[in-house]
Protein backbone atom coordinates (compact mmCIF):
# COMPACT_ATOMS: atom_id res chain seq x y z
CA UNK A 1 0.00 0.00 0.00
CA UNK A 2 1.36 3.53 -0.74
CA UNK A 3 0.98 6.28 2.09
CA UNK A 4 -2.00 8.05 0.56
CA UNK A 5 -4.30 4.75 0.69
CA UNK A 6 -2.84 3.85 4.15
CA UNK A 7 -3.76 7.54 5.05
CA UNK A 8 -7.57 7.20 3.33
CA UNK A 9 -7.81 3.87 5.36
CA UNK A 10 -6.97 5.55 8.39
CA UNK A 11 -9.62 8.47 7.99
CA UNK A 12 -12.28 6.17 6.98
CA UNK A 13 -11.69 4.23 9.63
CA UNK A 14 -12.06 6.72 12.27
CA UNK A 15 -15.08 8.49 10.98
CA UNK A 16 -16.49 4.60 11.06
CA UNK A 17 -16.16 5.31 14.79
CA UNK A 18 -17.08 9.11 14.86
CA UNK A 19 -19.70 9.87 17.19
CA UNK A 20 -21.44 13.27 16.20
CA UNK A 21 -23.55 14.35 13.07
CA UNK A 22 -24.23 17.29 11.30
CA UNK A 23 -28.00 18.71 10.40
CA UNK A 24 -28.02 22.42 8.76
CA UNK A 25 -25.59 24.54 11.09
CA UNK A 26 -26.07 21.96 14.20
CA UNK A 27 -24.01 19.06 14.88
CA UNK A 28 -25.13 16.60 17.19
CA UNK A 29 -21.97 15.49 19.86
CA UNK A 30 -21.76 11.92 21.43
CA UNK A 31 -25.66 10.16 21.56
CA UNK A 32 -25.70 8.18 24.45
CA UNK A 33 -27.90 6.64 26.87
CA UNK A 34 -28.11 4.86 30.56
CA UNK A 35 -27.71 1.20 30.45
CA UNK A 36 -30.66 0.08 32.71
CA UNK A 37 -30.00 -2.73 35.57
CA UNK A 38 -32.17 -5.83 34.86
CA UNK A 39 -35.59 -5.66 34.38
CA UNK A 40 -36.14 -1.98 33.79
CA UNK A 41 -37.96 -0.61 31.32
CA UNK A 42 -37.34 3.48 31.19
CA UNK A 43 -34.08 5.22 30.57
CA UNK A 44 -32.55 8.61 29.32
CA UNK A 45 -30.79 9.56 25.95
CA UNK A 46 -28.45 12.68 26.44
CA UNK A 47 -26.14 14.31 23.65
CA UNK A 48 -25.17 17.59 22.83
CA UNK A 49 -25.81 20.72 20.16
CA UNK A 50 -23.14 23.05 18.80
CA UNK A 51 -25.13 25.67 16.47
CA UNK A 52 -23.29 27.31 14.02
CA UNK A 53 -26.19 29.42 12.69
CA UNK A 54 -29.36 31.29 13.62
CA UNK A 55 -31.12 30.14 17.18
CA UNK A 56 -33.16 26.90 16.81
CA UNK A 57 -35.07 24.37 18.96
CA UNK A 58 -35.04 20.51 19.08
CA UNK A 59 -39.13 19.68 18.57
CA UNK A 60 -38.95 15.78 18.22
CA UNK A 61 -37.28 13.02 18.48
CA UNK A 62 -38.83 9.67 17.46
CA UNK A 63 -37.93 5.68 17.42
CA UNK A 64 -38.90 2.11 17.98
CA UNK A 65 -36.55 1.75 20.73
CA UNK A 66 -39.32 2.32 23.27
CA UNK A 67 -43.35 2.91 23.36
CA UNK A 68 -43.10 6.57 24.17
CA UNK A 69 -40.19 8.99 23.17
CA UNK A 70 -40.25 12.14 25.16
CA UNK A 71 -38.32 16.07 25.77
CA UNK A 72 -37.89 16.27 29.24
CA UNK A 73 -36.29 19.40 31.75
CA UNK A 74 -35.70 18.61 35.50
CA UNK A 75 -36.72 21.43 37.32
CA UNK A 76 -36.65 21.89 41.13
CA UNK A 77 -39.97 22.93 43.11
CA UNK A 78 -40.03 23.26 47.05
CA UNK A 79 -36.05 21.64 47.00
CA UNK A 80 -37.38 18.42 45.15
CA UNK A 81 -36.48 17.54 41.39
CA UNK A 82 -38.95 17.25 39.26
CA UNK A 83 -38.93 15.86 35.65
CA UNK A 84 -41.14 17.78 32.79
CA UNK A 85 -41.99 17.09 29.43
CA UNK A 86 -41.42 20.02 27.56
CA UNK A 87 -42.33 20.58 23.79
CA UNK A 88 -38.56 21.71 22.75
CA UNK A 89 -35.24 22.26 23.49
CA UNK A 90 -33.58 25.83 22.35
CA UNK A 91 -30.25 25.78 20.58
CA UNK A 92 -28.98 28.93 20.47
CA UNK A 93 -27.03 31.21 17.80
CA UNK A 94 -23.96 30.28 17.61
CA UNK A 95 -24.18 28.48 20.73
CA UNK A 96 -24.72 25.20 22.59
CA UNK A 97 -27.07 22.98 24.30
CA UNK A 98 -26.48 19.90 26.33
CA UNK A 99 -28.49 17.27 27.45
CA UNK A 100 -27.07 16.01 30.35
CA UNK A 101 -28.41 14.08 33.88
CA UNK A 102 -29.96 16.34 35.74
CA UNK A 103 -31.05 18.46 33.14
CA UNK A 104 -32.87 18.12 30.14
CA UNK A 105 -33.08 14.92 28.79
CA UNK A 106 -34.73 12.38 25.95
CA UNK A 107 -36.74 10.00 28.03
CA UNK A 108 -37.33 6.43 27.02
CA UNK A 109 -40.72 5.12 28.19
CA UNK A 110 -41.51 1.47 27.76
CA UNK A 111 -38.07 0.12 26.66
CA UNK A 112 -38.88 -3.36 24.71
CA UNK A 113 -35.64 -5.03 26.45
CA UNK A 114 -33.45 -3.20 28.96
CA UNK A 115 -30.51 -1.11 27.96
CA UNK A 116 -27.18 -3.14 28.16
CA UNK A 117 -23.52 -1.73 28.25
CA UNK A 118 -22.46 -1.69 24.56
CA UNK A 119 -25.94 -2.07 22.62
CA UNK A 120 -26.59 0.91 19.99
CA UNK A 121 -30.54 2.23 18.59
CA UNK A 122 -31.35 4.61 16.38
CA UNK A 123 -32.76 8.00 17.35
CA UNK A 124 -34.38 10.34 14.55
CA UNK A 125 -34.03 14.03 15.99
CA UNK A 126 -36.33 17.06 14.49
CA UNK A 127 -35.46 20.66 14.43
CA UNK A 128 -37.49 23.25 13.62
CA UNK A 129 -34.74 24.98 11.32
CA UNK A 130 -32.04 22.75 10.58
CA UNK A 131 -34.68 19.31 9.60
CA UNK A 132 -34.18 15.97 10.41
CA UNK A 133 -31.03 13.52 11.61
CA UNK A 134 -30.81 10.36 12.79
CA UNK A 135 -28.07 9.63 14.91
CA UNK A 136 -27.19 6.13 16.69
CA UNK A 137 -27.26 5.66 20.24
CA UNK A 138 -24.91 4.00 22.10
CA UNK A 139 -25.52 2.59 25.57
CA UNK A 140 -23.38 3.58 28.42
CA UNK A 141 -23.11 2.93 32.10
CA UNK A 142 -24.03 5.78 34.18
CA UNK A 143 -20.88 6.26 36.45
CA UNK A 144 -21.21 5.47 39.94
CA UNK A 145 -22.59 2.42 38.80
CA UNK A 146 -20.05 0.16 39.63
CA UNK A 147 -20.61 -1.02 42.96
CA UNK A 148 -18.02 -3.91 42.25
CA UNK A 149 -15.56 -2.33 44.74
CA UNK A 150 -18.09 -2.53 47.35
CA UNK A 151 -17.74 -6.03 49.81
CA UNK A 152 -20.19 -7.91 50.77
C-alpha cells in the first residue's frame, strides 16, 4: 500500500467510529444513553448541540426503541427535582445545548428489552430549522454504577 491509501484507510476508519452528526448549522456530539440494571424498562438519551447558525429548537425526536419517546427538563420545586416534558429544546445562535443528567433529557418510556452496556438504537431528531437527523445511540453505564468495589 502507498501512504495516501494507508492515510484514506486511516480516515475512513475513524469516521467509522465518529460519534457526532451534522443537520443544517447543528451538529449533534456523542448520543448516548443509561444502560438500565435488569428488568427496567425506562431510561434517558443525552447528547449535545453546537449551532453554528441562527437560534433553533429541538421539537422531536422519534424511534422504535421504546413505546413513548419524550423532551424532558428537570426542574426543582419546594427543594425536590422534578422531571417535565417540555415541547422543545432551544439551541442557540452560535451556541450550545447539552443534554445532560440532571437536566434536560430524551426519556425512554416502555423500553422493549433493557438497555445493556455496549448495545446501539437509532434515534431520529427534528429541528425546527435545521430538519431531520438520525443519529445512533450507544448505551453507556451511568458512572457510579459500579458497585463492584463494594464487599459484601
Amino acid at each position: 500500500m502507498n501512504k495516501i491509501t494507508l492515510l484514506l484507510a486511516s480516515v475512513l476508519s475513524l469516521s467509522a467510529f465518529a460519534h457526532d452528526y451534522k443537520v443544517g448549522a447543528i451538529t449533534v456530539d456523542h448520543p448516548w444513553a443509561r444502560a438500565t440494571p435488569g428488568p427496567v424498562k425506562n431510561s434517558a438519551a443525552f447528547m449535545s448541540f453546537d449551532n453554528k447558525g441562527a437560534a433553533d429548537k429541538l421539537v422531536s425526536v422519534t424511534g422504535d426503541v421504546a413505546k413513548e419517546i419524550q423532551i424532558h427538563s428537570m426542574v426543582t420545586e419546594s427543594g425536590v427535582m422534578k422531571m417535565r416534558e417540555v415541547t422543545s429544546i432551544d439551541v442557540p445562535a452560535n451556541g450550545k445545548a447539552e443534554l445532560k443528567p440532571g437536566g434536560f433529557h430524551i426519556m425512554l418510556i416502555g423500553l422493549k428489552e433493557g438497555l445493556k452496556e455496549g448495545e446501539k438504537f437509532p434515534l431520529k431528531l427534528k429541528f425546527e430549522k435545521a430538519g431531520e437527523v438520525t443519529v445512533t445511540v450507544v448505551t453507556e453505564k451511568m458512572p457510579g454504577m459500579d458497585h463492584s468495589e463494594h464487599k459484601h
